[in-house]
C-alpha atoms as a PDB file:
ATOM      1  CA  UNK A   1       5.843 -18.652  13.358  1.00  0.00           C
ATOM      2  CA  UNK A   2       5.694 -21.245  16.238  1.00  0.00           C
ATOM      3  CA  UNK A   3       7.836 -23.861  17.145  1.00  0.00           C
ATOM      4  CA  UNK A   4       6.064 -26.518  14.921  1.00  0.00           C
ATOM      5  CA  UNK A   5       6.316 -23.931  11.735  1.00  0.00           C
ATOM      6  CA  UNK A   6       2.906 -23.780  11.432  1.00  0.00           C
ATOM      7  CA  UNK A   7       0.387 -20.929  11.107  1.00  0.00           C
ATOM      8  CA  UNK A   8      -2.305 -21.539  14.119  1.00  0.00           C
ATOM      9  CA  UNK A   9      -5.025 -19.588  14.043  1.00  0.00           C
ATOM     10  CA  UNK A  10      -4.275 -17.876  17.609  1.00  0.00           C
ATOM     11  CA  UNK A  11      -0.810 -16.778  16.415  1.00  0.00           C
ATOM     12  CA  UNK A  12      -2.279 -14.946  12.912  1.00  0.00           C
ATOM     13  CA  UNK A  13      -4.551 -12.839  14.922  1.00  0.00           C
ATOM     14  CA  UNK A  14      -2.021 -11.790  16.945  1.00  0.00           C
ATOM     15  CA  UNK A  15       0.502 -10.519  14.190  1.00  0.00           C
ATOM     16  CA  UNK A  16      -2.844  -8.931  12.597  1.00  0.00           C
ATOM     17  CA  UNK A  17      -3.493  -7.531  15.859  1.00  0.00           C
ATOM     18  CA  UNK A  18      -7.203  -8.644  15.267  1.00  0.00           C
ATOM     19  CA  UNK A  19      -9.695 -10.659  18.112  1.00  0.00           C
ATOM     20  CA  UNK A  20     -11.457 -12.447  15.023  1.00  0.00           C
ATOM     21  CA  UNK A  21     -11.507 -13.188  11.813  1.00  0.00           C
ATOM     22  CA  UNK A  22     -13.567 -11.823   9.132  1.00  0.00           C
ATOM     23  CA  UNK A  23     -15.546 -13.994   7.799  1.00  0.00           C
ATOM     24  CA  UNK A  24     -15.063 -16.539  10.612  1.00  0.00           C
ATOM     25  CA  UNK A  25     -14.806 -20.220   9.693  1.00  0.00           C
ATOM     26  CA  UNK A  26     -15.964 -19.762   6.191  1.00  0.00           C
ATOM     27  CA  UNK A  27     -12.177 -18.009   5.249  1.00  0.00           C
ATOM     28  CA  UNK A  28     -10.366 -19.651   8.154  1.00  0.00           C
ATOM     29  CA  UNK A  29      -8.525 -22.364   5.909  1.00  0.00           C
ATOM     30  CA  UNK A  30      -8.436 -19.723   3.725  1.00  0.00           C
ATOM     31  CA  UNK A  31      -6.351 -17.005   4.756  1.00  0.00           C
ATOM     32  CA  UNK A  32      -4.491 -19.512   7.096  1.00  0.00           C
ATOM     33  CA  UNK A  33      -2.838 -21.151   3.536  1.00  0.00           C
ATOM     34  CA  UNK A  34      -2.458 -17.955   2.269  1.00  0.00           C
ATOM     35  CA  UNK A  35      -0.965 -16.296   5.022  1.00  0.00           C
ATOM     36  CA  UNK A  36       1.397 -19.130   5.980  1.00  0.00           C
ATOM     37  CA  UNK A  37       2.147 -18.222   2.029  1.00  0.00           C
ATOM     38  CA  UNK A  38       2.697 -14.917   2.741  1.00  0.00           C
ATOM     39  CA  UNK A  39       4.831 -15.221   5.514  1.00  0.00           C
ATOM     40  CA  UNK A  40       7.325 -17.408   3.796  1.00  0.00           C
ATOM     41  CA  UNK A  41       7.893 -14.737   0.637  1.00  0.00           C
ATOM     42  CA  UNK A  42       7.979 -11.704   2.756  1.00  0.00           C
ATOM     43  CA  UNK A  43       8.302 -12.589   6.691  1.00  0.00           C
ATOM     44  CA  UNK A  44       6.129 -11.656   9.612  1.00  0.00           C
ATOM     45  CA  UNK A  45       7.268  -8.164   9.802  1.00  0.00           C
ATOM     46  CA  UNK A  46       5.867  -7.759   6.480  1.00  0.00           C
ATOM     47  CA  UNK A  47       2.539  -8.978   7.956  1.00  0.00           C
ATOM     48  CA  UNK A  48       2.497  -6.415  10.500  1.00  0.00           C
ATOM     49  CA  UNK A  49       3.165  -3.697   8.374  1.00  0.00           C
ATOM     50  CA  UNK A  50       0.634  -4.460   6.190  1.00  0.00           C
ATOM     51  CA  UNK A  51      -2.084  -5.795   8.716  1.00  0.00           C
ATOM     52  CA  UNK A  52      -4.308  -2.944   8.131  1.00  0.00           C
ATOM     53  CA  UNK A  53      -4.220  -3.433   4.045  1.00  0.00           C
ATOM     54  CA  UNK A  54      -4.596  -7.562   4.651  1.00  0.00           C
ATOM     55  CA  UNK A  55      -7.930  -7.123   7.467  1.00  0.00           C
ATOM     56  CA  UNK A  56      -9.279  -4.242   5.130  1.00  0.00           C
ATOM     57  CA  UNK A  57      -8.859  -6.822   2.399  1.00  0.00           C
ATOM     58  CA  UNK A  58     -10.269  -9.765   4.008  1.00  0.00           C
ATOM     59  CA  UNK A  59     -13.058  -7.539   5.126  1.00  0.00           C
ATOM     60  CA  UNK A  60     -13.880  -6.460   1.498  1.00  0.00           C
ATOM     61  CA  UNK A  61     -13.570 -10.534   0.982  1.00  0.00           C
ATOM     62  CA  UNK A  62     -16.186 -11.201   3.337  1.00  0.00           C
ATOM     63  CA  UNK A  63     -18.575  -8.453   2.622  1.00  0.00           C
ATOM     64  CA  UNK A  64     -18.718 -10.354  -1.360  1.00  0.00           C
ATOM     65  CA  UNK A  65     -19.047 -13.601   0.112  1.00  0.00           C
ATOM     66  CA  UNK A  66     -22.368 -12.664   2.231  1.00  0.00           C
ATOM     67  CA  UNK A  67     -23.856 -10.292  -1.008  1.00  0.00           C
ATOM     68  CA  UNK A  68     -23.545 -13.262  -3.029  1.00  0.00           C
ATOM     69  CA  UNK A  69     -25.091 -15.744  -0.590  1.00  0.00           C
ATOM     70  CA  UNK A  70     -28.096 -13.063  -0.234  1.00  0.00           C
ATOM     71  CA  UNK A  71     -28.371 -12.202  -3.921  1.00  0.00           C
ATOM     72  CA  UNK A  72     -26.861 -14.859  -5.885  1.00  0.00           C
ATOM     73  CA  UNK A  73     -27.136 -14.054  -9.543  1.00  0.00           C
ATOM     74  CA  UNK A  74     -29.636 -16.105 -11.726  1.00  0.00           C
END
């Protein structure tokens, strides 16, 4: 991580190799928590290996998020 030892936004996309996040500011806070989380267990070469999984995952995240907001069950 940076200098401060703090996830920045910026600095995830680059170790996902991504130019945005999925979902945008709705998972921001999000995945930052949970990949500063992630990072601590297993490192950040564990992040890169497993980019694909983690942005096919937050995809999948998203996707719910925006069925739910258009159908919400009554």
């Amino acid at each position: 991580m940076n200098d401060e030892n703090k996830l920045t936004l910026p600095y995830l996309l680059k170790l996902l190799e991504i130019d945005s996040l999925p979902g945008g500011k709705l998972l921001e806070t999000f995945v930052l928590r949970s990949a500063t989380g992630l990072i601590s267990e297993h490192g950040e070469d564990w992040i890169r290996e497993q980019r694909s999984r983690l942005v096919e995952e937050l995809e999948f995240i998203t996707k719910e998020i925006e069925k739910e907001n258009t159908h919400p069950e009554q």
